[in-house]
Every structure is written in C-alpha cells, then in structure tokens.
PDB file of N, CA and C in Angstrom:
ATOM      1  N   UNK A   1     107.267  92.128 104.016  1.00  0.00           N
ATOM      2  CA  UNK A   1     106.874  92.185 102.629  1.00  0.00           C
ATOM      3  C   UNK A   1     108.050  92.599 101.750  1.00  0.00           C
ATOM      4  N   UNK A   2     109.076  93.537 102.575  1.00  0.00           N
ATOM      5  CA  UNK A   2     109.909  93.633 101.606  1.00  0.00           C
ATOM      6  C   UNK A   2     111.227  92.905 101.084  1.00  0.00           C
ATOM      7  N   UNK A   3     111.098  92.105 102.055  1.00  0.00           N
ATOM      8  CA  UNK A   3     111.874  90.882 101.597  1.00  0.00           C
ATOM      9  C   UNK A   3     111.552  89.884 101.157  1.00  0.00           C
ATOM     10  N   UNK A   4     109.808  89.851 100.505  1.00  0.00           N
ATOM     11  CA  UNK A   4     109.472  89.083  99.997  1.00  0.00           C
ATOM     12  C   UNK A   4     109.374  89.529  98.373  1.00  0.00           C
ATOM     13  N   UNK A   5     109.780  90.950  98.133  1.00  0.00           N
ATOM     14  CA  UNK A   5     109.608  91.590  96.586  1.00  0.00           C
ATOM     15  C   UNK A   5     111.305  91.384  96.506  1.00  0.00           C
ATOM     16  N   UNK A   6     111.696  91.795  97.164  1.00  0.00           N
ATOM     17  CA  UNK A   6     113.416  91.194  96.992  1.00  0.00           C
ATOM     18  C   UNK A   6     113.559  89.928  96.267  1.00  0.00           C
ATOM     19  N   UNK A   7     112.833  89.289  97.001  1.00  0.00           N
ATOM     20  CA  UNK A   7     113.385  87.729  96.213  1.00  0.00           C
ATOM     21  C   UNK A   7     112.815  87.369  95.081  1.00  0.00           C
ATOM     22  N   UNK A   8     111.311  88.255  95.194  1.00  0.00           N
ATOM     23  CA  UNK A   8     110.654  88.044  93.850  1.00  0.00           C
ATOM     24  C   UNK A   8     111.334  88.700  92.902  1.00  0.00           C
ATOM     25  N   UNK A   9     111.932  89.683  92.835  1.00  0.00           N
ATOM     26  CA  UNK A   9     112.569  90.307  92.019  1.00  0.00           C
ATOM     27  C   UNK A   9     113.765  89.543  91.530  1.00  0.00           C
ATOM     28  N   UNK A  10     114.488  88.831  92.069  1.00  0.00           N
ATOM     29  CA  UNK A  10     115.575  88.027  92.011  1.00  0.00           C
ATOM     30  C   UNK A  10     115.086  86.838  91.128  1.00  0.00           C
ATOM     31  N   UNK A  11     114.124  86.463  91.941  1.00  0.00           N
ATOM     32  CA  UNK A  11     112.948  85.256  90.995  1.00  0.00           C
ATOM     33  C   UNK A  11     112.843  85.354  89.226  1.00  0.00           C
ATOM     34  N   UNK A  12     112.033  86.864  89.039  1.00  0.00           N
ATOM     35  CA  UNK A  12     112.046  87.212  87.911  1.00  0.00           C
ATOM     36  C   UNK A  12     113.317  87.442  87.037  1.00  0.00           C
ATOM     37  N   UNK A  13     114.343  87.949  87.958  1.00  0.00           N
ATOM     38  CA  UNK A  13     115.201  88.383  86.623  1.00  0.00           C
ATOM     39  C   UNK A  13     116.075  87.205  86.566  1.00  0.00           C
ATOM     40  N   UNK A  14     115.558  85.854  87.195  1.00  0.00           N
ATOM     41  CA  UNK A  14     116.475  84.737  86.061  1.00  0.00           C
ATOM     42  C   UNK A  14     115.781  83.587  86.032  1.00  0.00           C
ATOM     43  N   UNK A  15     114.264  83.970  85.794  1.00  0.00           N
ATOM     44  CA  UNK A  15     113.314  83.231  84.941  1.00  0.00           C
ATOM     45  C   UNK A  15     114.049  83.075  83.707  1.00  0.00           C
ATOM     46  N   UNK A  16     114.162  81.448  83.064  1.00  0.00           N
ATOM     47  CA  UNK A  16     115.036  80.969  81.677  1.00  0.00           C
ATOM     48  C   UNK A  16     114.114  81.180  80.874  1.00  0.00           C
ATOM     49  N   UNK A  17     113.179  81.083  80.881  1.00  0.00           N
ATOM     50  CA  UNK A  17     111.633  81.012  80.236  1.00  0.00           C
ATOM     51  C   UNK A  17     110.465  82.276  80.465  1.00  0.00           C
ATOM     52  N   UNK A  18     109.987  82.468  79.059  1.00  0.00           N
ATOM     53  CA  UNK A  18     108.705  83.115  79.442  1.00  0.00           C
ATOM     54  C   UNK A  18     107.357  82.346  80.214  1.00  0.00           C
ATOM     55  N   UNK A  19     107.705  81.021  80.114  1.00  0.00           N
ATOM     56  CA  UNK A  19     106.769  80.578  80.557  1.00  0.00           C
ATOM     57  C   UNK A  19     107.341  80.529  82.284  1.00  0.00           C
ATOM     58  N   UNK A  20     108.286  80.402  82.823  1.00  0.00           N
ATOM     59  CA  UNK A  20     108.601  80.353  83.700  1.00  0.00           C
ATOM     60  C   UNK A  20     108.394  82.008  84.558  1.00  0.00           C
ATOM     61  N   UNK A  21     108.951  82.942  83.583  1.00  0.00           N
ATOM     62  CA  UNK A  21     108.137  84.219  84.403  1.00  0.00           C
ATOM     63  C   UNK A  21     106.843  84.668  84.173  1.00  0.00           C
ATOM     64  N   UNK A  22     106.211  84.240  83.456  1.00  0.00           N
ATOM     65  CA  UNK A  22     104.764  83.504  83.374  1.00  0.00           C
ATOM     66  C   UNK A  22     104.143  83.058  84.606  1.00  0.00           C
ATOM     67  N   UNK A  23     104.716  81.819  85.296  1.00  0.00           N
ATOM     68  CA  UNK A  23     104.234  80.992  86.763  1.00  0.00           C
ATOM     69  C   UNK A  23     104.746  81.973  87.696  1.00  0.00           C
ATOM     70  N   UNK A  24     105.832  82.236  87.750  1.00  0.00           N
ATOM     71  CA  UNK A  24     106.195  83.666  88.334  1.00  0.00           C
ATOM     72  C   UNK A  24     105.431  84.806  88.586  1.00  0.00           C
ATOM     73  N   UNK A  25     104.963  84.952  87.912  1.00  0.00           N
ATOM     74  CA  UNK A  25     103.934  86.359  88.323  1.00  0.00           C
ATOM     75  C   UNK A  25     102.437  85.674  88.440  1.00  0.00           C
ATOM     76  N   UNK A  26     101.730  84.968  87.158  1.00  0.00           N
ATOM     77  CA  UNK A  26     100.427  84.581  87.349  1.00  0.00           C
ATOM     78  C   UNK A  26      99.978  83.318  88.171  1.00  0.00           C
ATOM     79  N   UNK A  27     101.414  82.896  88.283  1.00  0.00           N
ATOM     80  CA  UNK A  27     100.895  80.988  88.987  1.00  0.00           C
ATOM     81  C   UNK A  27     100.344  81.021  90.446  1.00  0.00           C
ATOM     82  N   UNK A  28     100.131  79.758  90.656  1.00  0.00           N
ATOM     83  CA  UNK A  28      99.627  79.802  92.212  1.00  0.00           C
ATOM     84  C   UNK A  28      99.959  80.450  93.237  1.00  0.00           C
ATOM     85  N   UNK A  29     101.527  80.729  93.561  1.00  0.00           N
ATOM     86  CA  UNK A  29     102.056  81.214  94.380  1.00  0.00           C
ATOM     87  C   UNK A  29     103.065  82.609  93.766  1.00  0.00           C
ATOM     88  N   UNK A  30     102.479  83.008  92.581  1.00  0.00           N
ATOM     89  CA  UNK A  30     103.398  83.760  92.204  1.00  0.00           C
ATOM     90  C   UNK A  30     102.858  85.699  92.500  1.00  0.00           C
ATOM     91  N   UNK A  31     103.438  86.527  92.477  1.00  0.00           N
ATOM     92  CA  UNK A  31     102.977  87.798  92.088  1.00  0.00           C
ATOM     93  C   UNK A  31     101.658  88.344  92.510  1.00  0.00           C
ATOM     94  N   UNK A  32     100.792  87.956  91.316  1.00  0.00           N
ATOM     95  CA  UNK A  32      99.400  88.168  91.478  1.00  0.00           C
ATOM     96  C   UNK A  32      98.947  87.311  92.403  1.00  0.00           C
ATOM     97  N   UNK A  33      99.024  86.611  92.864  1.00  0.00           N
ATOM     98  CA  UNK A  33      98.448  85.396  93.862  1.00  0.00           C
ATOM     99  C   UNK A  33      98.340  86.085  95.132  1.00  0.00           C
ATOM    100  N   UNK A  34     100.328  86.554  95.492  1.00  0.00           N
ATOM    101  CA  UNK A  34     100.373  87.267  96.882  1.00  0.00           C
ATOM    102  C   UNK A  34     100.281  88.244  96.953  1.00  0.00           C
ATOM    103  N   UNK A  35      99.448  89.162  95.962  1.00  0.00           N
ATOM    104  CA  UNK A  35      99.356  90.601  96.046  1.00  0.00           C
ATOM    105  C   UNK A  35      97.581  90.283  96.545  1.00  0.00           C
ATOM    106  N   UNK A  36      96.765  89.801  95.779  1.00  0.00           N
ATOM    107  CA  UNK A  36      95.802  89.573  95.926  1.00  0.00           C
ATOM    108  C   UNK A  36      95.756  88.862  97.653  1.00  0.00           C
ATOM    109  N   UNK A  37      96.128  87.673  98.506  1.00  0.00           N
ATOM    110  CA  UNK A  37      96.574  87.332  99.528  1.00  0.00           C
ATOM    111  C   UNK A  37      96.786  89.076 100.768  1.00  0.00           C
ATOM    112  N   UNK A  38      98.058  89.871  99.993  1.00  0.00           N
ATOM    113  CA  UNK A  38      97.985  90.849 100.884  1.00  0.00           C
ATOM    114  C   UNK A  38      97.126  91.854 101.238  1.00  0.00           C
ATOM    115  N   UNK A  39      95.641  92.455  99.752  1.00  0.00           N
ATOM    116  CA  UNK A  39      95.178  92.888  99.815  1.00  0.00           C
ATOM    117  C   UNK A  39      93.842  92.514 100.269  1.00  0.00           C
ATOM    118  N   UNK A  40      93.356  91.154 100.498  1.00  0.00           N
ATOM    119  CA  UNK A  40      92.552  90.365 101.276  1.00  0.00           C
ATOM    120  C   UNK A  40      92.907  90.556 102.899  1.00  0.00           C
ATOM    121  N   UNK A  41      94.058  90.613 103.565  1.00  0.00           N
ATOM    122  CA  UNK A  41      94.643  91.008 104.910  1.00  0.00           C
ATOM    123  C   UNK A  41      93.968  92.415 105.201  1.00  0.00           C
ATOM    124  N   UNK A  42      94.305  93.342 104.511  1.00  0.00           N
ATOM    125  CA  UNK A  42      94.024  94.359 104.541  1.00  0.00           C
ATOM    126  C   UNK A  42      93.171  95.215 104.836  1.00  0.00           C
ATOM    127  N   UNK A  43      91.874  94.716 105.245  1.00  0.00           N
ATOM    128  CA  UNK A  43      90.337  94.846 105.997  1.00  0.00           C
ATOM    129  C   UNK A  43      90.909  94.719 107.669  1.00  0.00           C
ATOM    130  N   UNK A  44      91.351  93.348 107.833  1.00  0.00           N
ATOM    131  CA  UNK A  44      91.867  93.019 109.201  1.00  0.00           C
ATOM    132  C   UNK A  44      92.947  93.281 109.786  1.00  0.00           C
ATOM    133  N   UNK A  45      94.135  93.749 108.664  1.00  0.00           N
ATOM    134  CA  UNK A  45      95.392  93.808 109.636  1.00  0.00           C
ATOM    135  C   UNK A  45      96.500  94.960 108.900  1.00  0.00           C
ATOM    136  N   UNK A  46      96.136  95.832 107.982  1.00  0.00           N
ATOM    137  CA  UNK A  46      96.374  96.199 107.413  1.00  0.00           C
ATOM    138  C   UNK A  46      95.357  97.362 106.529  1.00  0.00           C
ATOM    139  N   UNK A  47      96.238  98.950 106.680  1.00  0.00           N
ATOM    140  CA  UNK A  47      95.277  99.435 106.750  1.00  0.00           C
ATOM    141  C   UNK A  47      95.467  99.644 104.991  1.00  0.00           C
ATOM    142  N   UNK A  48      94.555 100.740 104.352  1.00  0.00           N
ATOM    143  CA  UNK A  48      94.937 100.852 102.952  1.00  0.00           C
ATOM    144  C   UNK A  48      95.843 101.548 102.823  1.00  0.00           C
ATOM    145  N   UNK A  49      96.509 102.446 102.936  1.00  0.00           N
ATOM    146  CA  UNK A  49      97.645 103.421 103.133  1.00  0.00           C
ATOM    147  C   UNK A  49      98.825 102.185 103.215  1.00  0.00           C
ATOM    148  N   UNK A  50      98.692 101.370 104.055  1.00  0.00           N
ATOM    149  CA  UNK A  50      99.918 100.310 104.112  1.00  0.00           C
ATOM    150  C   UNK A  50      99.860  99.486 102.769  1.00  0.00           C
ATOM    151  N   UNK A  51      98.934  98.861 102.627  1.00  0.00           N
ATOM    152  CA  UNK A  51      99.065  98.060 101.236  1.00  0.00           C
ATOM    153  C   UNK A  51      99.540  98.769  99.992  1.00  0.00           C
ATOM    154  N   UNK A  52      98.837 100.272  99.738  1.00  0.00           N
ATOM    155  CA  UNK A  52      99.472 101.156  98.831  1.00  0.00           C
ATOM    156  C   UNK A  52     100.756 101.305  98.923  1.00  0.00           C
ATOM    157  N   UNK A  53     101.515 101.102 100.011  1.00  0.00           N
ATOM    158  CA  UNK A  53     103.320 101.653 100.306  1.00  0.00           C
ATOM    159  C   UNK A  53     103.532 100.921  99.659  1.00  0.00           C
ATOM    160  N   UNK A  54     103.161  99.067  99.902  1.00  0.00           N
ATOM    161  CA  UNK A  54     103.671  97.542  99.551  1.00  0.00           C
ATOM    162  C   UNK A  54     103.364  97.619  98.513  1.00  0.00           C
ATOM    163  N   UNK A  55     102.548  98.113  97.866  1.00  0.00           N
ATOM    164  CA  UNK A  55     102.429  98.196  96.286  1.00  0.00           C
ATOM    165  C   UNK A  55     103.119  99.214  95.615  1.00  0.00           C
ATOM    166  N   UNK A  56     103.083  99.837  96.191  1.00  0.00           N
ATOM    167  CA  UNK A  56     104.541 101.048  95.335  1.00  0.00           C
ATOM    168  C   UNK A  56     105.662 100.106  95.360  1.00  0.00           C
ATOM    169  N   UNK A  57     106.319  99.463  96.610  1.00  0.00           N
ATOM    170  CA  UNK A  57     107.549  99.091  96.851  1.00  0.00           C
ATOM    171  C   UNK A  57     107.445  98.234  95.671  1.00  0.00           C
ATOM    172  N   UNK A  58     106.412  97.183  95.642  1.00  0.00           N
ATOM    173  CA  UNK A  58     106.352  96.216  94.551  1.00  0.00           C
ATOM    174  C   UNK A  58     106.807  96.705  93.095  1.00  0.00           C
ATOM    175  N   UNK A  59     106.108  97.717  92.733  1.00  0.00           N
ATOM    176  CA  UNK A  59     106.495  97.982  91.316  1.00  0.00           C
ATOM    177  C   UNK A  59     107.822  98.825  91.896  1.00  0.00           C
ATOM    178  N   UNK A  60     108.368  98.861  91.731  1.00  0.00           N
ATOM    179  CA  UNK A  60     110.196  99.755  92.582  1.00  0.00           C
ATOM    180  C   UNK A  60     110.448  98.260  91.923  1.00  0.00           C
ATOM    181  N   UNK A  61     110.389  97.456  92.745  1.00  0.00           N
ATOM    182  CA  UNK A  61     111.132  96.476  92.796  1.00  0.00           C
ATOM    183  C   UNK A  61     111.360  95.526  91.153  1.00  0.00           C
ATOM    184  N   UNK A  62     109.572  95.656  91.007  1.00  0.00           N
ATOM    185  CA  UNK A  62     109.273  95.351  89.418  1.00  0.00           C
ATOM    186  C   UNK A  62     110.547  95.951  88.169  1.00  0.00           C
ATOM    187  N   UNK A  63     110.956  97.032  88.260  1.00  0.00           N
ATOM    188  CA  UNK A  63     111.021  98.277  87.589  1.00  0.00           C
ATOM    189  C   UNK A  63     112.577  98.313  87.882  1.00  0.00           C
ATOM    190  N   UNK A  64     113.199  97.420  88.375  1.00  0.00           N
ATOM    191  CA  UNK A  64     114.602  97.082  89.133  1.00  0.00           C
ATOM    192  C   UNK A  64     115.377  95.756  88.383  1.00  0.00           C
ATOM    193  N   UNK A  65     114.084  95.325  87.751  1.00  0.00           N
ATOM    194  CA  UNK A  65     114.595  94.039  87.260  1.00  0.00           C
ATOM    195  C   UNK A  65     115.463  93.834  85.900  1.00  0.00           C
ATOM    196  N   UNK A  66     116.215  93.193  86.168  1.00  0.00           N
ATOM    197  CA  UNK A  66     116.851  93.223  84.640  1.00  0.00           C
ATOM    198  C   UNK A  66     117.333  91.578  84.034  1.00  0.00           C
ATOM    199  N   UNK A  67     116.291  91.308  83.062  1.00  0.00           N
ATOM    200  CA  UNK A  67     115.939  89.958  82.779  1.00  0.00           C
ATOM    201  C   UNK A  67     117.365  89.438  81.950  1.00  0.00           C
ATOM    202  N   UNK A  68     118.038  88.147  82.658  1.00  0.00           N
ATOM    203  CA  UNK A  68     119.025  87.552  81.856  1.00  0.00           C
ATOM    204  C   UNK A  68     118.220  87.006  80.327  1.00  0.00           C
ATOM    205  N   UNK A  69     119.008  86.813  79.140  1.00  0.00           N
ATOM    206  CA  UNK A  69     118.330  85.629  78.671  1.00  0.00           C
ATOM    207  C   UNK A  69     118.602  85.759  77.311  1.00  0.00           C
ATOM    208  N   UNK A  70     117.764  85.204  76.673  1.00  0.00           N
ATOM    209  CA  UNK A  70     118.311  84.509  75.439  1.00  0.00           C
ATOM    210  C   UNK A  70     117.267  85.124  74.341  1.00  0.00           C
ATOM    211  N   UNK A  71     117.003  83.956  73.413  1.00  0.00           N
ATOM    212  CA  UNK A  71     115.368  84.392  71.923  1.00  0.00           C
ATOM    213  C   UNK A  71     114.177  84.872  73.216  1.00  0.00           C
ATOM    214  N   UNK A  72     114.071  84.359  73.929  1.00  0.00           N
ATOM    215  CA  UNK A  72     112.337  84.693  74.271  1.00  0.00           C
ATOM    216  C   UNK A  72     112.026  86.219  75.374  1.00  0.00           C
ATOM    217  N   UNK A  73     113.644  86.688  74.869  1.00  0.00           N
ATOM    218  CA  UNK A  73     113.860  87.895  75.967  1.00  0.00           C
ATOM    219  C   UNK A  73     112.849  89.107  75.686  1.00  0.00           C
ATOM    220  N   UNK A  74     112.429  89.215  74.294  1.00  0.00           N
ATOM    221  CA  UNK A  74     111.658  90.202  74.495  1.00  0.00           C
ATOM    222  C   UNK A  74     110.381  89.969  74.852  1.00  0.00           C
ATOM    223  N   UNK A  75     109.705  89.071  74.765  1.00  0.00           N
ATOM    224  CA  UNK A  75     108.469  88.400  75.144  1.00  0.00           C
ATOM    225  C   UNK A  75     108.183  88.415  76.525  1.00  0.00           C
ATOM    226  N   UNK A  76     109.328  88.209  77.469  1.00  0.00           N
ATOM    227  CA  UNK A  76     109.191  88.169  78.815  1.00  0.00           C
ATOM    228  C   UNK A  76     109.748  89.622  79.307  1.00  0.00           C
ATOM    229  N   UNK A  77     109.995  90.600  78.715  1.00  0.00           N
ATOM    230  CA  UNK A  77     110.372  92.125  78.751  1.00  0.00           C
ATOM    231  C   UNK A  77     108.590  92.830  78.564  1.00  0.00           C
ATOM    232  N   UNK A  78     108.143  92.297  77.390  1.00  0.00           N
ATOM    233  CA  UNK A  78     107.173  92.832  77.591  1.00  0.00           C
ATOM    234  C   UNK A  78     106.106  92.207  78.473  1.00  0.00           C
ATOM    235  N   UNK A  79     105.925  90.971  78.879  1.00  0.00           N
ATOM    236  CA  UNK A  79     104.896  90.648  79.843  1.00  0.00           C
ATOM    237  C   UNK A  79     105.367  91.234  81.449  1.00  0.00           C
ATOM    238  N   UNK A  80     106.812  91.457  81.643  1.00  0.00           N
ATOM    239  CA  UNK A  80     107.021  92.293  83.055  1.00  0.00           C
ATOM    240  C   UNK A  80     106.583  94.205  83.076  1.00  0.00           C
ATOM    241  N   UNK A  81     106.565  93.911  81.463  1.00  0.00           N
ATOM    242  CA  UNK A  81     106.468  95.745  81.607  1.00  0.00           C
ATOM    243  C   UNK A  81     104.549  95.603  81.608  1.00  0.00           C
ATOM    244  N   UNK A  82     103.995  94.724  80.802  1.00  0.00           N
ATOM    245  CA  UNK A  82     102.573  94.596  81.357  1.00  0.00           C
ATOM    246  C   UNK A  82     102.068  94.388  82.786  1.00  0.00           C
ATOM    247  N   UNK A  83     102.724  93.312  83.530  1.00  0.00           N
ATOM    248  CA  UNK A  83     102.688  93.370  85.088  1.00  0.00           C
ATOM    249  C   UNK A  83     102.699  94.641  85.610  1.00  0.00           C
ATOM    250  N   UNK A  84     104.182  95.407  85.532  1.00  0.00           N
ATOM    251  CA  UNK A  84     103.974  96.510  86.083  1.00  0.00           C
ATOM    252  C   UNK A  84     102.987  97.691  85.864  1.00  0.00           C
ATOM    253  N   UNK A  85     102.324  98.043  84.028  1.00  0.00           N
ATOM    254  CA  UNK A  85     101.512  98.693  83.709  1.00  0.00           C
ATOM    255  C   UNK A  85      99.943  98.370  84.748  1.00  0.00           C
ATOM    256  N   UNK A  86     100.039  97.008  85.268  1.00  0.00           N
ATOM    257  CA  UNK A  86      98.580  96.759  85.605  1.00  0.00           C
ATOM    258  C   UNK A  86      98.686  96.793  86.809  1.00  0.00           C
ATOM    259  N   UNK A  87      99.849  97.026  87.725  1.00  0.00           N
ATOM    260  CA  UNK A  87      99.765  97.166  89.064  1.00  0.00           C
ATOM    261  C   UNK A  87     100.047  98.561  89.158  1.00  0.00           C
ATOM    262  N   UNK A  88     100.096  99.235  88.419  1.00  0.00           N
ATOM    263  CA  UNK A  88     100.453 100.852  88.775  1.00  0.00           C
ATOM    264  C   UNK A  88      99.058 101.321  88.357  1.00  0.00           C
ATOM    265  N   UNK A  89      98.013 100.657  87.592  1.00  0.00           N
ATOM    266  CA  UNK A  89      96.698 100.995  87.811  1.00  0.00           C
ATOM    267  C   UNK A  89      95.502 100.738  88.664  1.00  0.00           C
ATOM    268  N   UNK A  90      96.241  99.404  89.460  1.00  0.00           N
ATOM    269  CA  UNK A  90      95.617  99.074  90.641  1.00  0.00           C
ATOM    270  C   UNK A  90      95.978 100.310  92.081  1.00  0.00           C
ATOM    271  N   UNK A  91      96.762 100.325  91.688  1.00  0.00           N
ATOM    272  CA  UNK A  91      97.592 101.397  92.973  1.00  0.00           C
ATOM    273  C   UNK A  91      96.688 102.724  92.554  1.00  0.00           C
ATOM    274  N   UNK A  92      97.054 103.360  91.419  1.00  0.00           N
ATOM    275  CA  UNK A  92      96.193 104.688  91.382  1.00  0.00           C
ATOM    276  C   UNK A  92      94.590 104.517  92.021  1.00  0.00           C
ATOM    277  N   UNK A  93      93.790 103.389  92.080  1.00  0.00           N
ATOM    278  CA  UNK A  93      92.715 102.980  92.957  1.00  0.00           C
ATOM    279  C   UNK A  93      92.898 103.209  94.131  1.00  0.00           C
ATOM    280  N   UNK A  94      93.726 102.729  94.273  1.00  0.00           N
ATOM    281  CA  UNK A  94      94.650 102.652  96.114  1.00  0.00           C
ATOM    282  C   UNK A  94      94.965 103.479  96.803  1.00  0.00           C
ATOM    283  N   UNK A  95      95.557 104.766  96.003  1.00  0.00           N
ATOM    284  CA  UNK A  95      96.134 105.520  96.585  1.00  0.00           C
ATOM    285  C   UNK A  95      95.249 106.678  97.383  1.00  0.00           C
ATOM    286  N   UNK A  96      95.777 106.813  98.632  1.00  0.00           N
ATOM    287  CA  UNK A  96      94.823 107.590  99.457  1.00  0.00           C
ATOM    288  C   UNK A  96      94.721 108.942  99.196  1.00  0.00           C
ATOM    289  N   UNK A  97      93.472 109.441  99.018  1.00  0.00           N
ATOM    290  CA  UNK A  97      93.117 111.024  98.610  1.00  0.00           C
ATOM    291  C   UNK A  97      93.547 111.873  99.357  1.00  0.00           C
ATOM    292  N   UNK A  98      93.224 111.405 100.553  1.00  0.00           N
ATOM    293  CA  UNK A  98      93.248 112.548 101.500  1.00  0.00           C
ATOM    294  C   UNK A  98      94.489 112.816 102.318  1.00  0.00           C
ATOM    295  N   UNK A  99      94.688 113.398 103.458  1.00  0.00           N
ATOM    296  CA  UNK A  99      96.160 113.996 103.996  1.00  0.00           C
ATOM    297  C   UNK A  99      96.369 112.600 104.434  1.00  0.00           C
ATOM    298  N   UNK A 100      95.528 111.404 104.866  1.00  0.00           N
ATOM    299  CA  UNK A 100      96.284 110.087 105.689  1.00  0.00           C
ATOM    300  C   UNK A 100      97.615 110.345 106.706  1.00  0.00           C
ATOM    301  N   UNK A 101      97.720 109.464 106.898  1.00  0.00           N
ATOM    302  CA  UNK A 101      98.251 109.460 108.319  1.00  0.00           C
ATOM    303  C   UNK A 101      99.886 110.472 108.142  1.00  0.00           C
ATOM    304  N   UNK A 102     100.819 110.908 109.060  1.00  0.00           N
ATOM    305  CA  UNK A 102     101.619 111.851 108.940  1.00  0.00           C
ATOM    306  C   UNK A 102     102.857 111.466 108.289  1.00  0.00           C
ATOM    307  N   UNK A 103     103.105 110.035 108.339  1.00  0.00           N
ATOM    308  CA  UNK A 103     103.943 109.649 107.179  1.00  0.00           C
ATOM    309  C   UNK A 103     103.890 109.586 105.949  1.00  0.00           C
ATOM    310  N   UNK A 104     102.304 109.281 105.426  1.00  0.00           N
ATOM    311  CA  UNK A 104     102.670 109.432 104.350  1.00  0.00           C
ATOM    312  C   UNK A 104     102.503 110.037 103.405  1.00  0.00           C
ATOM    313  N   UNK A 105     102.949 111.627 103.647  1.00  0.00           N
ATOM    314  CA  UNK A 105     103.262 112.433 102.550  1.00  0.00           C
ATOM    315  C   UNK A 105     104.764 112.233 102.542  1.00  0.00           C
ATOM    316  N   UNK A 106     105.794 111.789 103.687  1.00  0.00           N
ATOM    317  CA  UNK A 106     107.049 111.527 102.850  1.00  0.00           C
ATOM    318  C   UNK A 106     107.055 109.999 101.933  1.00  0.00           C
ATOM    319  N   UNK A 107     105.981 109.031 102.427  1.00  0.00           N
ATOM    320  CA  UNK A 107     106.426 108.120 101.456  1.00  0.00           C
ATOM    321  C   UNK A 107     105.605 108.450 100.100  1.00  0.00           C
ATOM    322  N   UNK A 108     104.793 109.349 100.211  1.00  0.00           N
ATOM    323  CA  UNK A 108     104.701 109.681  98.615  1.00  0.00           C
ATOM    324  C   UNK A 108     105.223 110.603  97.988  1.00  0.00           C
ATOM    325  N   UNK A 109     106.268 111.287  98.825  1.00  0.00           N
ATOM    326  CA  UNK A 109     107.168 111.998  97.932  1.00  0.00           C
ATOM    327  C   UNK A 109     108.191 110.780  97.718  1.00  0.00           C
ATOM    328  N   UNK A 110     108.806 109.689  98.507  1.00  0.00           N
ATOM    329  CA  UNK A 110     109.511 108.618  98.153  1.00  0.00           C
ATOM    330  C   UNK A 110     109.581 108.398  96.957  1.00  0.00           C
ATOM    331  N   UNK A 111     107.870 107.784  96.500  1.00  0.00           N
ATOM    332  CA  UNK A 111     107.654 106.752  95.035  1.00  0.00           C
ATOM    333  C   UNK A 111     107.082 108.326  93.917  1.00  0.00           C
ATOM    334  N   UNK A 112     106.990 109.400  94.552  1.00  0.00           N
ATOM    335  CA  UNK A 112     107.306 110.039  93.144  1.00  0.00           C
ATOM    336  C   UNK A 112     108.270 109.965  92.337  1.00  0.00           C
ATOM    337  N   UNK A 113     109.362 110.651  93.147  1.00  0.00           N
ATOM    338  CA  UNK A 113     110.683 110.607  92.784  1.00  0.00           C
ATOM    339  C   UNK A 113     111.014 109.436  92.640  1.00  0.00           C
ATOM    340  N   UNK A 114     110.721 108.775  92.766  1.00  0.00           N
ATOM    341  CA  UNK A 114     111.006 106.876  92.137  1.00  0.00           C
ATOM    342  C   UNK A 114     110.945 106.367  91.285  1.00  0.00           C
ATOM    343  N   UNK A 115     109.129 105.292  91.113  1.00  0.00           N
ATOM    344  CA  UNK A 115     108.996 104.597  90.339  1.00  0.00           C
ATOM    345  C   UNK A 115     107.893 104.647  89.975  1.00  0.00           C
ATOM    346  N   UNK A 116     106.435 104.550  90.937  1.00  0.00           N
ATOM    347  CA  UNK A 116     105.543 105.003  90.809  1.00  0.00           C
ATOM    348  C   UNK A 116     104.712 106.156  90.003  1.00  0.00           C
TER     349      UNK A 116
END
C-alpha cells in the first residue's frame, strides 16, 4: 500500500489540471475508489487497526504534496486540502479506542507527531 500512496502522491502533484486531479482522487481508479477497495478487504484480510495505519500513511502522503502549476493552482490546492479534510474524518471513525495490538501505540505516536 505504501507504494501505492507514493505514486499517488507523485500522480497528484503533477496533475496539469483540476480536472485531472479531480479523476485523480474521485475517478474510477483514483483515491477514493482504492481507499474504499481497501476498506472493503478489511472484514477478510485486514484488520481495522491496519487500514487506520494505511489511512494515516495516506493523508502523510496527501499532506507531502506540492502541486506544480499554473491559473487553476488554487482550485486544485483547495480540492487536495478538502480530500485530506475528509479522510482525516473518516480515520477519526477508524481509529481504535482501545490499547489494540502492541504496536500500535508507537504507530500512533508516529502520525501524531506527523500528520494526522
């Protein structure tokens, strides 16, 4: 997964177009598509504690980006800072209450000090 936010991240920051980081995040295969995809796994192969990491990493990665571009730069500045606003409220859903497994209180000291 994390070389799949790598490239998405790479993806986004040289989208020419808002409409292009537009298909990027909302299109068939974009963002929301494979977040939704990973969190469907996640009953069967994947526990919730794991999808929450992949979703922290995601917005890290979100939050990393730095959009080339031209007139439509602020338009696509603010639809990535909306992406990230709406996946950091999906995650606060996500995030496990209780002590969970023994790793991860260091990976949530990780995405404190981060991005999350």
């Amino acid at each position: 997964m994390f070389r799949a936010w790598w490239g998405l991240r790479e993806g986004l920051a040289t989208a020419p177009t808002f409409a292009s980081l537009r298909a990027r995040i909302s299109g068939a295969t974009g963002l929301w598509a494979v977040w939704r995809a990973l969190r469907a796994e996640a009953p069967e192969r994947l526990s919730r504690e794991e999808v929450w990491v992949y979703g922290c990493e995601l917005v890290r990665e979100l939050s990393q980006v730095t959009l080339e571009g031209s007139g439509d730069l602020p338009a696509r500045a603010a639809l990535l800072a909306q992406t990230i606003d709406e996946l950091r409220g999906v995650l606060r859903d996500l995030e496990p209450h209780d002590a969970g497994p023994a790793w991860l209180g260091a990976v949530r000291r990780f995405y404190a000090e981060g991005s999350p």
